[in-house]
PDB file of N, CA and C in Angstrom:
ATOM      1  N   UNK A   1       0.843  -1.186   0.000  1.00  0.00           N
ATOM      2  CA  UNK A   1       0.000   0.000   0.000  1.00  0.00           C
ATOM      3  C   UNK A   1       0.880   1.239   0.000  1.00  0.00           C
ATOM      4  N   UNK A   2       0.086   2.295  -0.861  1.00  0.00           N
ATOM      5  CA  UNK A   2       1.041   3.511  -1.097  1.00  0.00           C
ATOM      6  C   UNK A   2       1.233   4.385   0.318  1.00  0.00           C
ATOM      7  N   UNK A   3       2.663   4.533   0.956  1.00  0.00           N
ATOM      8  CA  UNK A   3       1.851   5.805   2.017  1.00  0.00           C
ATOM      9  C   UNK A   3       2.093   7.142   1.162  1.00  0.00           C
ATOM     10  N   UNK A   4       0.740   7.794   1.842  1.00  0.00           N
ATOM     11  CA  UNK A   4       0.626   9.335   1.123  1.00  0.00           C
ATOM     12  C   UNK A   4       1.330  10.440   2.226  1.00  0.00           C
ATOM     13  N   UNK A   5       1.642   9.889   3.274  1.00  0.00           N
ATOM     14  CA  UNK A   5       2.091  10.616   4.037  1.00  0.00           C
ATOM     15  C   UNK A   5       3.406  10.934   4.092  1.00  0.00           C
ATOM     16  N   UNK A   6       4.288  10.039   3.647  1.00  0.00           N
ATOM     17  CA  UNK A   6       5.680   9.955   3.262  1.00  0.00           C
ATOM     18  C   UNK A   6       5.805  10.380   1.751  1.00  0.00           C
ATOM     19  N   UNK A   7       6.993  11.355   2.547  1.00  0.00           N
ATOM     20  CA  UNK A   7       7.297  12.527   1.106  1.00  0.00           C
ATOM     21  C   UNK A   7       8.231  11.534  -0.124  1.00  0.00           C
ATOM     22  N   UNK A   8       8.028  10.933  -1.049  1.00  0.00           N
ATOM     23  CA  UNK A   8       8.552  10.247  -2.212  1.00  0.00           C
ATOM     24  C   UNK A   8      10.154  10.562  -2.558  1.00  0.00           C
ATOM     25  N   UNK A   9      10.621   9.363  -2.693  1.00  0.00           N
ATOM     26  CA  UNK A   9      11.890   9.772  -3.109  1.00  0.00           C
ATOM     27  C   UNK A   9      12.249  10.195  -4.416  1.00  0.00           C
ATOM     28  N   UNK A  10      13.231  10.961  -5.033  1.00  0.00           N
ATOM     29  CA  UNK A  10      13.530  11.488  -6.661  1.00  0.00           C
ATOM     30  C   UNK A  10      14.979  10.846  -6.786  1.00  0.00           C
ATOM     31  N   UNK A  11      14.696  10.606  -7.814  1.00  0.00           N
ATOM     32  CA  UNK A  11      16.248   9.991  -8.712  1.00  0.00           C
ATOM     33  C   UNK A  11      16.736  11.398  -9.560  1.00  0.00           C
ATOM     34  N   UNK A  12      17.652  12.198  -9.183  1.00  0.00           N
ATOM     35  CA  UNK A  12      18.422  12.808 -10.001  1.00  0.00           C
ATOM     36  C   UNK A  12      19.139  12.842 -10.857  1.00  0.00           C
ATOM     37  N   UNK A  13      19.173  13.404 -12.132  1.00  0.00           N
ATOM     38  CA  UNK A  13      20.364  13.253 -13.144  1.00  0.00           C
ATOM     39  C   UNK A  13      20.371  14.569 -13.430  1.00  0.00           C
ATOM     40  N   UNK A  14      21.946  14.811 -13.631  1.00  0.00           N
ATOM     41  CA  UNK A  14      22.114  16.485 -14.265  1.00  0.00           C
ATOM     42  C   UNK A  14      21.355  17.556 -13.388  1.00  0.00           C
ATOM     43  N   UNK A  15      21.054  17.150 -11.607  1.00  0.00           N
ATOM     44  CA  UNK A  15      20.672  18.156 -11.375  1.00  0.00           C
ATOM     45  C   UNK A  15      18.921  18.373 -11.270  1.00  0.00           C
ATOM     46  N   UNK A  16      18.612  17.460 -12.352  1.00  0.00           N
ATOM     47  CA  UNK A  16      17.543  17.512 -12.741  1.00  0.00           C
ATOM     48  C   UNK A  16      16.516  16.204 -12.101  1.00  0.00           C
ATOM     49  N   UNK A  17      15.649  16.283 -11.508  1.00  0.00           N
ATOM     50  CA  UNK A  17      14.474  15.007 -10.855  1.00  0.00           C
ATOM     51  C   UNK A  17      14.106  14.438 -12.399  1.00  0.00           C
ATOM     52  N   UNK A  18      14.526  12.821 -12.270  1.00  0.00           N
ATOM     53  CA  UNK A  18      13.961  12.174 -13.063  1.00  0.00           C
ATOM     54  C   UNK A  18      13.016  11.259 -13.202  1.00  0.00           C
ATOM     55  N   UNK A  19      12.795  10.920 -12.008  1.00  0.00           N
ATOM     56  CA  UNK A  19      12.051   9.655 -11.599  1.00  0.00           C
ATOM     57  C   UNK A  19      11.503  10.034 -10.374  1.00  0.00           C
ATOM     58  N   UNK A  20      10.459   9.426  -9.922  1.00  0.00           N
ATOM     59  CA  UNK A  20       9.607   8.952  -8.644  1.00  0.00           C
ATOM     60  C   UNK A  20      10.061   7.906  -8.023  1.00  0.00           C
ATOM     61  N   UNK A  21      10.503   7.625  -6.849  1.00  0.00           N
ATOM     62  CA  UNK A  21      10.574   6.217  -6.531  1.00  0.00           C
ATOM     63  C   UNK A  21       9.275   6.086  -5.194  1.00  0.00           C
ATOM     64  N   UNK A  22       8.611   4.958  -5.827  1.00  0.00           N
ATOM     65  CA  UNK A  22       7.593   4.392  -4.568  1.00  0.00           C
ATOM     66  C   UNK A  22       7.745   3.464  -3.924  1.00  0.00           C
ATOM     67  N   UNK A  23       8.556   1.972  -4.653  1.00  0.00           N
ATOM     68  CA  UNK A  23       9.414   0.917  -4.063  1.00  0.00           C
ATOM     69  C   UNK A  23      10.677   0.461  -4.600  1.00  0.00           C
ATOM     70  N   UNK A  24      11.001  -0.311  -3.819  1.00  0.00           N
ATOM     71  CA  UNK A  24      12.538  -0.690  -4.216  1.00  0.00           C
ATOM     72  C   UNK A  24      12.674  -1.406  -5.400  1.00  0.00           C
ATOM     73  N   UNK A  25      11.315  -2.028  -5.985  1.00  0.00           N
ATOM     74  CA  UNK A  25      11.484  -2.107  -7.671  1.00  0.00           C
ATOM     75  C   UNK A  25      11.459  -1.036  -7.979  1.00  0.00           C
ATOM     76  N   UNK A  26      11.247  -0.336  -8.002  1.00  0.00           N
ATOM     77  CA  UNK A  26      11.250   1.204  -8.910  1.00  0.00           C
ATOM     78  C   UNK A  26      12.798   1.501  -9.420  1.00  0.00           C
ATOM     79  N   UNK A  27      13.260   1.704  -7.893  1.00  0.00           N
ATOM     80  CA  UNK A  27      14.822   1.821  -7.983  1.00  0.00           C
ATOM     81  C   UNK A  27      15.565   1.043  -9.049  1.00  0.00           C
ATOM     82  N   UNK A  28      15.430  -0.765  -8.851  1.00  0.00           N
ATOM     83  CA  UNK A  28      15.854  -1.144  -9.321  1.00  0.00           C
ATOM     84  C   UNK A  28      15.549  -0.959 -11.099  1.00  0.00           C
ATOM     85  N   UNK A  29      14.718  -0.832 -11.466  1.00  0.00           N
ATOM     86  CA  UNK A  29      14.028  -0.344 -12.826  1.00  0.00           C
ATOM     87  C   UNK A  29      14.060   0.845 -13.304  1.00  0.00           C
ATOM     88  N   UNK A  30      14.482   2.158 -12.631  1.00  0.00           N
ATOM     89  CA  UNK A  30      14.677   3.231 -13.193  1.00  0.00           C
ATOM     90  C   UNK A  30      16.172   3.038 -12.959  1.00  0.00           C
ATOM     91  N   UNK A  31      17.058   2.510 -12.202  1.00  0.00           N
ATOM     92  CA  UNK A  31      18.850   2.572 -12.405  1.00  0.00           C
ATOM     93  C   UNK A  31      18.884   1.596 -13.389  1.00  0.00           C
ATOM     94  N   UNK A  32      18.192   0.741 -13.724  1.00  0.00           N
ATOM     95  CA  UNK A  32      18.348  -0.279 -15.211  1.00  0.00           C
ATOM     96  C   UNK A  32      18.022   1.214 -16.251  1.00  0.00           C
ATOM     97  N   UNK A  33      17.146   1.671 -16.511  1.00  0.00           N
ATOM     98  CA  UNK A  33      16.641   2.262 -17.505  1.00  0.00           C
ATOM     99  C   UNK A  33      17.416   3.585 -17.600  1.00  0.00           C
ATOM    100  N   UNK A  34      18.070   4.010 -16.949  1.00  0.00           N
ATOM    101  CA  UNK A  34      18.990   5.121 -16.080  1.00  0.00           C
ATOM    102  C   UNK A  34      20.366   4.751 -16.635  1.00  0.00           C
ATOM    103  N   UNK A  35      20.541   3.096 -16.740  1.00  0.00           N
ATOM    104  CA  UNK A  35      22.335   3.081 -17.313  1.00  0.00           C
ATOM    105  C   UNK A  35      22.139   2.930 -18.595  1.00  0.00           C
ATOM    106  N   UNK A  36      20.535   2.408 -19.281  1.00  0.00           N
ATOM    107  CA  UNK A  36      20.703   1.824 -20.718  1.00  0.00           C
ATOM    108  C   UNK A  36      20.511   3.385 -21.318  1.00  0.00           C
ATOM    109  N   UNK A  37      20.322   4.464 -20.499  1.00  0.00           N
ATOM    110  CA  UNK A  37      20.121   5.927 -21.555  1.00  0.00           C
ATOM    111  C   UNK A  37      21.100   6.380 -21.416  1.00  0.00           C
ATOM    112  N   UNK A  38      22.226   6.229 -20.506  1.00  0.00           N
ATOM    113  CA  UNK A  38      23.620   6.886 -20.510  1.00  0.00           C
ATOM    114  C   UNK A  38      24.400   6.086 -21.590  1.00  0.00           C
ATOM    115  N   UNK A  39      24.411   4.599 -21.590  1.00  0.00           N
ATOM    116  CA  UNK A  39      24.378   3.964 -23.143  1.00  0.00           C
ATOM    117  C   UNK A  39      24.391   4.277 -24.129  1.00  0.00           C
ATOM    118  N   UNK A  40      23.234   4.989 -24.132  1.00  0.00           N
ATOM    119  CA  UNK A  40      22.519   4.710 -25.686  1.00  0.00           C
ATOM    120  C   UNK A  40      23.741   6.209 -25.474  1.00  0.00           C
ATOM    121  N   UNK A  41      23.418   7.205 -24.719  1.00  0.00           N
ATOM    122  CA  UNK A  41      23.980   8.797 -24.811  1.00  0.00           C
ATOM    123  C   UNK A  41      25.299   8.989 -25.425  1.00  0.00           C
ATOM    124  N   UNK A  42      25.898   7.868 -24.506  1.00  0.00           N
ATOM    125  CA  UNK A  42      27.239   7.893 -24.801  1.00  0.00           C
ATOM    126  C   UNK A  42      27.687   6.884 -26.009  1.00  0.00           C
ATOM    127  N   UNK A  43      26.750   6.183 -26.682  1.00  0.00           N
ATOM    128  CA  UNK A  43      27.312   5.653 -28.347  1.00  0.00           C
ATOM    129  C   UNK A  43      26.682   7.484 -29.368  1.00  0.00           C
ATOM    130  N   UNK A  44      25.969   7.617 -28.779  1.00  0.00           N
ATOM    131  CA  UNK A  44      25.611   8.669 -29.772  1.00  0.00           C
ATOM    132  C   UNK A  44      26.530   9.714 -29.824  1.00  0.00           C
ATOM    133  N   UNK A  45      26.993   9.845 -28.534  1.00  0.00           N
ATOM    134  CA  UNK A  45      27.970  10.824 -28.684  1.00  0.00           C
ATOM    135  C   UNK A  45      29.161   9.878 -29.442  1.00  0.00           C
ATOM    136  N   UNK A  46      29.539   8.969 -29.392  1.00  0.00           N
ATOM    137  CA  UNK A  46      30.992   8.662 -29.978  1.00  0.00           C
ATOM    138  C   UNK A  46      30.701   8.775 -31.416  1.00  0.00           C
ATOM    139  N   UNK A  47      29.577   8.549 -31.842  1.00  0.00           N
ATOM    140  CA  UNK A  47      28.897   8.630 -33.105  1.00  0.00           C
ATOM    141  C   UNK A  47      29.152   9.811 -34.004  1.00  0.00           C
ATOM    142  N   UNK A  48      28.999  10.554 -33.196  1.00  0.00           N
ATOM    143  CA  UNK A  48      28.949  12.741 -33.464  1.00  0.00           C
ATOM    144  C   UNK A  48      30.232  12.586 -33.969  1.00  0.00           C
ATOM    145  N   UNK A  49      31.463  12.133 -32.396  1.00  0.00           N
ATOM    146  CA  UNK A  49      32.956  12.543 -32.728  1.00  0.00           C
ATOM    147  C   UNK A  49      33.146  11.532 -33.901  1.00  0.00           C
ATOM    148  N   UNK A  50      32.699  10.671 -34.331  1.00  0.00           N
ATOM    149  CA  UNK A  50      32.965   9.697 -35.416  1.00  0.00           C
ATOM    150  C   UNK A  50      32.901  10.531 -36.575  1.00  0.00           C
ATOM    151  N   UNK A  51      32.093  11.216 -36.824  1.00  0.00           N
ATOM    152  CA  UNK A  51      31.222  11.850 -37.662  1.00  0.00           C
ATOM    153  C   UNK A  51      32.052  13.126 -37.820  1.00  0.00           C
ATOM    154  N   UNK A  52      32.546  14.045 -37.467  1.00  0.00           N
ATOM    155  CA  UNK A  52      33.155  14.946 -36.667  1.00  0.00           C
ATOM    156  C   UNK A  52      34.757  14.596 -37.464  1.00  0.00           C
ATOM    157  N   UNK A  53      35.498  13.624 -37.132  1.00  0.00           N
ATOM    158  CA  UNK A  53      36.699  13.163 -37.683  1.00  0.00           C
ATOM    159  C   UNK A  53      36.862  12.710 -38.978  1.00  0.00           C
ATOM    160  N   UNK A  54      35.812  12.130 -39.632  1.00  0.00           N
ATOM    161  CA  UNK A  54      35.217  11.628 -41.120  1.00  0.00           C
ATOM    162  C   UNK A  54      35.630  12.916 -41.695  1.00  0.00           C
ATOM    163  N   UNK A  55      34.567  14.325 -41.667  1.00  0.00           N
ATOM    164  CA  UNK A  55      34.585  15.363 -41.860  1.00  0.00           C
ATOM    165  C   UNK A  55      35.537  16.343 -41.821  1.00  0.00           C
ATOM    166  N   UNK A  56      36.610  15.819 -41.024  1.00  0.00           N
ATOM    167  CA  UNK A  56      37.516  16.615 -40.549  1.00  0.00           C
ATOM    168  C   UNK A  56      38.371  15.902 -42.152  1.00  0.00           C
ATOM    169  N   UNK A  57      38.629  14.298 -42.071  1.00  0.00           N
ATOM    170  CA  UNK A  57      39.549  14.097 -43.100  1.00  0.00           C
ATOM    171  C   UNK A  57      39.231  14.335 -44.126  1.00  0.00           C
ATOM    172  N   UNK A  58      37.665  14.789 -44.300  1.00  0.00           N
ATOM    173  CA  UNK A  58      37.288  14.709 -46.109  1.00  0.00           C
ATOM    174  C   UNK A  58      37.477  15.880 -46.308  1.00  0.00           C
ATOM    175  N   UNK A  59      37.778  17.356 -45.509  1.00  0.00           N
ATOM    176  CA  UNK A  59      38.135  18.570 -45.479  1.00  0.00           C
ATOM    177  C   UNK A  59      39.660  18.829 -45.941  1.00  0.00           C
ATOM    178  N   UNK A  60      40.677  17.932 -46.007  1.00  0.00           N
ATOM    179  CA  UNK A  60      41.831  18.295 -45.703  1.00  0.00           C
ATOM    180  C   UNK A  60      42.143  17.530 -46.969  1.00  0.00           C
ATOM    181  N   UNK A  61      41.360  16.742 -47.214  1.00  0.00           N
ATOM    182  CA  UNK A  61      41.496  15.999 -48.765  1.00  0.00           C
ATOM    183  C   UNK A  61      40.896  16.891 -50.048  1.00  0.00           C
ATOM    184  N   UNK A  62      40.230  18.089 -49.527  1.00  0.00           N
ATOM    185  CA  UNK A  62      39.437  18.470 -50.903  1.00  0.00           C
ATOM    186  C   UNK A  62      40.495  19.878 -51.199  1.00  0.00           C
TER     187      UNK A  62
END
């Protein structure tokens, strides 16, 4: 049962409240979902600098 009387815990990132936590699945399911977006963040970023260095050599070739 939910208590309404107890103030909810927040998962922070960047500062920023990302999540609600109501039970300790929560936790465990928003820090799963919490490492697979720093994941995904951080291929996208290597992606950019990938992208970024491509550009850099096809510049120096033309």
């Amino acid at each position: 049962m939910l208590n309404l009387n107890k103030k909810p815990d927040l998962i922070y990132r960047d500062n920023e409240p990302v999540a609600v936590i109501l039970g300790i699945e929560d936790y465990e399911n928003i820090l799963e979902i919490l490492e697979e977006r720093q994941d995904i963040e951080d291929s996208n970023e290597a992606l950019l600098n990938n992208e970024e260095r491509i550009e850099f050599k096809a510049e120096n070739y033309v």
